[in-house]
Protein backbone atom coordinates (compact mmCIF):
# COMPACT_ATOMS: atom_id res chain seq x y z
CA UNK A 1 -25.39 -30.66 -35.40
CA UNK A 2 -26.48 -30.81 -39.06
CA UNK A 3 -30.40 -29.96 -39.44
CA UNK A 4 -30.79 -34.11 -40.68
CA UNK A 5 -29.38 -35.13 -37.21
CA UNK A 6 -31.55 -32.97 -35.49
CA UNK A 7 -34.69 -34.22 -37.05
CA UNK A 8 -33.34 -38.23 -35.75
CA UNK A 9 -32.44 -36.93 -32.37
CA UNK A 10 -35.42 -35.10 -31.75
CA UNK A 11 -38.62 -36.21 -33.62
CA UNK A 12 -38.17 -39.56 -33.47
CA UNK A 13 -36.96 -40.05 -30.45
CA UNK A 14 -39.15 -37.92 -28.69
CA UNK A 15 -42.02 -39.20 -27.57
CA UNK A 16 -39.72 -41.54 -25.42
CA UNK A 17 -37.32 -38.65 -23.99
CA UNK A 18 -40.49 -37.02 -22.59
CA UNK A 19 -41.52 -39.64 -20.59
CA UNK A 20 -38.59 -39.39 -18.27
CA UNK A 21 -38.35 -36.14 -17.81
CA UNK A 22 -40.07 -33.68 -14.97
CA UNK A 23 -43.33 -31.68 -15.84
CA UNK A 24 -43.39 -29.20 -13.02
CA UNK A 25 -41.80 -25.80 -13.65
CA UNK A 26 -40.02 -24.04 -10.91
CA UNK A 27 -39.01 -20.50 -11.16
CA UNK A 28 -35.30 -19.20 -13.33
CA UNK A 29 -32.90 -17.72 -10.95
CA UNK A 30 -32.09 -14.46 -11.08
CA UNK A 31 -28.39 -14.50 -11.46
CA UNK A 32 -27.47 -17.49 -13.02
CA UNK A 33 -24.34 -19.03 -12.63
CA UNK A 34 -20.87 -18.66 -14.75
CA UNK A 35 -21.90 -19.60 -18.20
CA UNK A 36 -19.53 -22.30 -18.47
CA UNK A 37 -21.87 -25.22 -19.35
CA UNK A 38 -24.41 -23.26 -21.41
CA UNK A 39 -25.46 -22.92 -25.07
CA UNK A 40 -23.18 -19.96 -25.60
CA UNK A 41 -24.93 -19.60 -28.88
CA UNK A 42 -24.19 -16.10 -29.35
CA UNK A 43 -21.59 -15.16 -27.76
CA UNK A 44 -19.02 -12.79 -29.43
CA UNK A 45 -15.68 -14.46 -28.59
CA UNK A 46 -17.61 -18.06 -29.51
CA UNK A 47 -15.01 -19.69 -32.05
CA UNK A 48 -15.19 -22.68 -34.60
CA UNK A 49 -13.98 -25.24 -31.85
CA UNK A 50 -17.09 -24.29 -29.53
CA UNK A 51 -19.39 -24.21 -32.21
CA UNK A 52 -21.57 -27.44 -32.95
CA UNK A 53 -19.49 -29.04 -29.54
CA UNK A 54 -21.02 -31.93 -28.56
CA UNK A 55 -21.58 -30.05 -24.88
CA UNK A 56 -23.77 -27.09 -26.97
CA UNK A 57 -25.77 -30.09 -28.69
CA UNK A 58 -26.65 -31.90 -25.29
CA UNK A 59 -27.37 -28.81 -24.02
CA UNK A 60 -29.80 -27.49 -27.12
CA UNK A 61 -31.48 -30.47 -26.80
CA UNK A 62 -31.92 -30.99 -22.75
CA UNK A 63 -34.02 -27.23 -23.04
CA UNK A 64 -35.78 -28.05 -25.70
CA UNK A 65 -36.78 -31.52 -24.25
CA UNK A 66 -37.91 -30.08 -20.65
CA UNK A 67 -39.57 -26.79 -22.20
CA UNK A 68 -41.63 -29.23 -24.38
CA UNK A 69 -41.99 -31.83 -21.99
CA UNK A 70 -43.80 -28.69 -19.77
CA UNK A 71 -46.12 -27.69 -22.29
CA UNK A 72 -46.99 -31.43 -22.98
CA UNK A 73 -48.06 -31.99 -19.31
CA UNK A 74 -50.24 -28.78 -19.29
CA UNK A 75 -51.64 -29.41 -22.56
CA UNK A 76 -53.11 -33.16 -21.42
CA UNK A 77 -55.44 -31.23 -19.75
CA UNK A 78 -57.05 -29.96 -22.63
CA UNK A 79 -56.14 -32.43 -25.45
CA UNK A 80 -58.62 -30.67 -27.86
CA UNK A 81 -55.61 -28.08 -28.33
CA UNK A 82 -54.62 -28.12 -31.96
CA UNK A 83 -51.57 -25.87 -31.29
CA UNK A 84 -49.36 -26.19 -28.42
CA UNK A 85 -48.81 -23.59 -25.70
CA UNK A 86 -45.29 -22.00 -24.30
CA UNK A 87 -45.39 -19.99 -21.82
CA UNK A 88 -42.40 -17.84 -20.81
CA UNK A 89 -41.97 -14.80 -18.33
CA UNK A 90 -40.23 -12.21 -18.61
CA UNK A 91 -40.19 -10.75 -14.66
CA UNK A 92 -36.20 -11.03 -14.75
CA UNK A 93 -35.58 -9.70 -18.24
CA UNK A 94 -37.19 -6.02 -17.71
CA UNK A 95 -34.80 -4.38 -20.04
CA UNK A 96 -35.79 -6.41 -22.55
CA UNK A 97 -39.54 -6.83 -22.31
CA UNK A 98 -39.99 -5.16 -26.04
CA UNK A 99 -37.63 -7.71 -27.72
CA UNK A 100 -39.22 -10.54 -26.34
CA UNK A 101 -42.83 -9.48 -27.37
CA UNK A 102 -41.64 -8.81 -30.90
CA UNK A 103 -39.64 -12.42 -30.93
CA UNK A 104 -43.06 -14.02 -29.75
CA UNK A 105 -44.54 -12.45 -32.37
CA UNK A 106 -42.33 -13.49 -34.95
CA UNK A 107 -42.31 -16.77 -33.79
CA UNK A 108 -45.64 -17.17 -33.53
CA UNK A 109 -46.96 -15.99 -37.30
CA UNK A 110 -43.94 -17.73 -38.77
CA UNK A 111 -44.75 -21.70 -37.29
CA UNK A 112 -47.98 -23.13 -36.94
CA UNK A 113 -48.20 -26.08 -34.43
CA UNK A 114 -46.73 -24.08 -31.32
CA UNK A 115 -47.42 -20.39 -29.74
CA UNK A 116 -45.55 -18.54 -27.62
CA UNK A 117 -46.93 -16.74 -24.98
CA UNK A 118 -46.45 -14.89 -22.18
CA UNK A 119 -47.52 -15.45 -18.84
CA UNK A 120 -47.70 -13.54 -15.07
CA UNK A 121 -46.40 -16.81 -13.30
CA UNK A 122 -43.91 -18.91 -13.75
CA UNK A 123 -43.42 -20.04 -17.61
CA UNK A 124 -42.76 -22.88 -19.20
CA UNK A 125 -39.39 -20.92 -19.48
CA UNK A 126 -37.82 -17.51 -18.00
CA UNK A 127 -35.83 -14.93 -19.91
CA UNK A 128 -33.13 -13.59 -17.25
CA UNK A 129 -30.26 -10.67 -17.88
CA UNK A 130 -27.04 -9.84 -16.56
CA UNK A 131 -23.58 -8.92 -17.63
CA UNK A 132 -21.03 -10.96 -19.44
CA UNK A 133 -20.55 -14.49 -20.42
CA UNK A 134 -22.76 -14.04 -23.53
CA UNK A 135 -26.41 -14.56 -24.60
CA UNK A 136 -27.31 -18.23 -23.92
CA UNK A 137 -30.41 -20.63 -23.52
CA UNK A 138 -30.06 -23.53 -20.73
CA UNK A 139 -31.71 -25.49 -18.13
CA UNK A 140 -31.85 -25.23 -14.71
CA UNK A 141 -31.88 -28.95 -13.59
CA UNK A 142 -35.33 -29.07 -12.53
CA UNK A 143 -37.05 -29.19 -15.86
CA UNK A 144 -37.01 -25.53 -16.03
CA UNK A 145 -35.26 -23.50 -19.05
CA UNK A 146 -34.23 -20.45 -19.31
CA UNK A 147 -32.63 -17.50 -21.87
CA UNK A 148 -29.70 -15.55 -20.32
CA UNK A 149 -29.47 -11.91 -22.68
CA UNK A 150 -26.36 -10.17 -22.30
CA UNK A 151 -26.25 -6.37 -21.37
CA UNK A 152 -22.72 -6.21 -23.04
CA UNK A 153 -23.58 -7.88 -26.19
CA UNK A 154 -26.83 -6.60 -27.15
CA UNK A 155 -25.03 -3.32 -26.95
CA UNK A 156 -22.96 -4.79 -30.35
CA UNK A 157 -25.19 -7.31 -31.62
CA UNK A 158 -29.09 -6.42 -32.76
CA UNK A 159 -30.94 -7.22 -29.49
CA UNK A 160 -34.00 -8.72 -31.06
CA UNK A 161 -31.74 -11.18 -33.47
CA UNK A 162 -30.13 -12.48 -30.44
CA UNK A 163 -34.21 -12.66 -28.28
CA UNK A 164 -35.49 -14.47 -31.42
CA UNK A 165 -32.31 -16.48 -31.55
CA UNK A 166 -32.04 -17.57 -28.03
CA UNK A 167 -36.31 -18.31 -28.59
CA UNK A 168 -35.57 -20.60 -31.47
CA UNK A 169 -33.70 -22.79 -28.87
CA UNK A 170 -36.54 -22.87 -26.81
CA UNK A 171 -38.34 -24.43 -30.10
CA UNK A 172 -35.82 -27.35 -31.38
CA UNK A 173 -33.42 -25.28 -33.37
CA UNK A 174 -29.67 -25.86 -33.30
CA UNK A 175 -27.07 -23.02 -33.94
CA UNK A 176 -25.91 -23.14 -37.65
CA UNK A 177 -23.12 -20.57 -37.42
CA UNK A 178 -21.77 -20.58 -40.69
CA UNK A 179 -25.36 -19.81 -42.32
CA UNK A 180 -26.30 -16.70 -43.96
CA UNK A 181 -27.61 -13.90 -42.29
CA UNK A 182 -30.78 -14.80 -43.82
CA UNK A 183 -30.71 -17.66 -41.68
CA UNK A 184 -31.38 -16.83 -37.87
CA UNK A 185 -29.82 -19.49 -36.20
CA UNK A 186 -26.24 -18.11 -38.02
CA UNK A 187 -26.01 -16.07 -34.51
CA UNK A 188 -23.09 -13.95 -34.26
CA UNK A 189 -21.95 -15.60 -37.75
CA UNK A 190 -22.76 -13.23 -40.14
CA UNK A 191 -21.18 -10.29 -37.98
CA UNK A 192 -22.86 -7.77 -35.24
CA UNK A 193 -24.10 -5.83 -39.19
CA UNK A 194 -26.44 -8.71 -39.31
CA UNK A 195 -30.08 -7.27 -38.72
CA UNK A 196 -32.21 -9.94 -39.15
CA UNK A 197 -34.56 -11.01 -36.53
CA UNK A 198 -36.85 -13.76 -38.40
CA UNK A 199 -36.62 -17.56 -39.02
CA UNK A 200 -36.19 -18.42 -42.90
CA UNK A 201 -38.87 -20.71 -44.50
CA UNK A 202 -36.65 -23.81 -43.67
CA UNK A 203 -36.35 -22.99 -40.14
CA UNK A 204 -40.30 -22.39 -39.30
CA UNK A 205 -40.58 -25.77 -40.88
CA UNK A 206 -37.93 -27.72 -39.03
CA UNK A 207 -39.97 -26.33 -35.79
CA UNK A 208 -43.57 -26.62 -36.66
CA UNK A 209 -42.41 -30.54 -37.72
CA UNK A 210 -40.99 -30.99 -34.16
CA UNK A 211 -43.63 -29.35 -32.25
CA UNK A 212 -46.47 -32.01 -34.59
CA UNK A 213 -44.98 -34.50 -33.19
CA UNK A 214 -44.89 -33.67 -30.05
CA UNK A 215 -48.55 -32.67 -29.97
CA UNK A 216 -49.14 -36.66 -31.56
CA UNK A 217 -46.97 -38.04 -28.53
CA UNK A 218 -49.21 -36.48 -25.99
CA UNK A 219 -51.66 -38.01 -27.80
């Protein structure tokens, strides 16, 4: 989906997807199931035919959608918030507990209107691992998402471009595969050589303009 479609889908149509959707969290599983109807956004053997699918779109756009429509529902609590809140654990991701700190943090001091941050309980999201199928974000039908990471291909790919990747999922972003490797949402584009683990300036502005106006909906 081109970055101008995005910005039509979600921030202006919002405020209105929100309503319908669930607020209450309930935990990732474990194991989840064969990748088959998952944002594959990384995986290695992706090719030009799954990439930008209308399937992958849906699906970017359900997470983002019930991750935001979480994070709405806690923050009408406390409407004073200025910044919106994700919370994430990382209980079924243990081997990759460093990553996701360091993609938090990137996240968080490259956008301004949402924070990522990590939580004992149950998240507003889950990171999970496991073997095969490639990295991918998703939901789990309850209003829950979740970011599967890949044993296999974090052994090829730079771990922490494909946590901060999978993250930026979790924030609005659509895969851009033929991008730079300057661009972070590229994925497995630019090659497994491709080291680079932060958003570009375009990027962290696509997501801090999604996350305003989702702070003015709750509003």
């Amino acid at each position: 989906m081109k970055r101008s479609v995005l910005s039509a889908t979600l921030g202006l149509g919002l405020a209105a997807a929100l309503v319908t959707l669930p607020a209450t969290a309930v935990a990732a599983p474990a194991a989840p199931a064969a990748p088959s109807a998952q944002n594959h956004s990384l995986r290695a053997d992706a090719g030009p035919a799954h990439a930008g699918s209308e399937e992958e779109t849906a699906d970017n756009q359900a997470f983002f959608r019930a991750v935001m429509a979480s994070a709405m529902a806690r923050q009408a609590a406390d409407p004073w918030l200025q910044t919106v809140t994700v919370t994430y654990d990382t209980a079924n991701a243990p081997s990759f507990t460093g990553d996701i700190a360091d993609a938090a943090r990137i996240w968080n001091g490259s956008v301004h209107s949402v924070r990522l941050q990590e939580t004992s309980g149950t998240g507003d999201f889950s990171y999970t691992e496991g073997d095969g199928g490639g990295s991918y974000a998703s939901t789990d039908g309850h209003g829950h998402g979740y970011i599967f990471i890949d044993h296999r291909q974090a052994q090829e790919y730079y771990s922490l471009r494909i946590v901060a990747h999978e993250t930026g999922h979790v924030l609005g972003l659509p895969d851009d595969y033929s991008g730079p490797c300057s661009e972070l949402m590229s994925g497995h584009g630019p090659g497994p050589s491709c080291a680079n683990a932060h958003p570009d300036a375009n990027e962290s502005a696509q997501v801090d303009a999604l996350w305003a106006n989702g702070a003015a909906a709750a509003d």
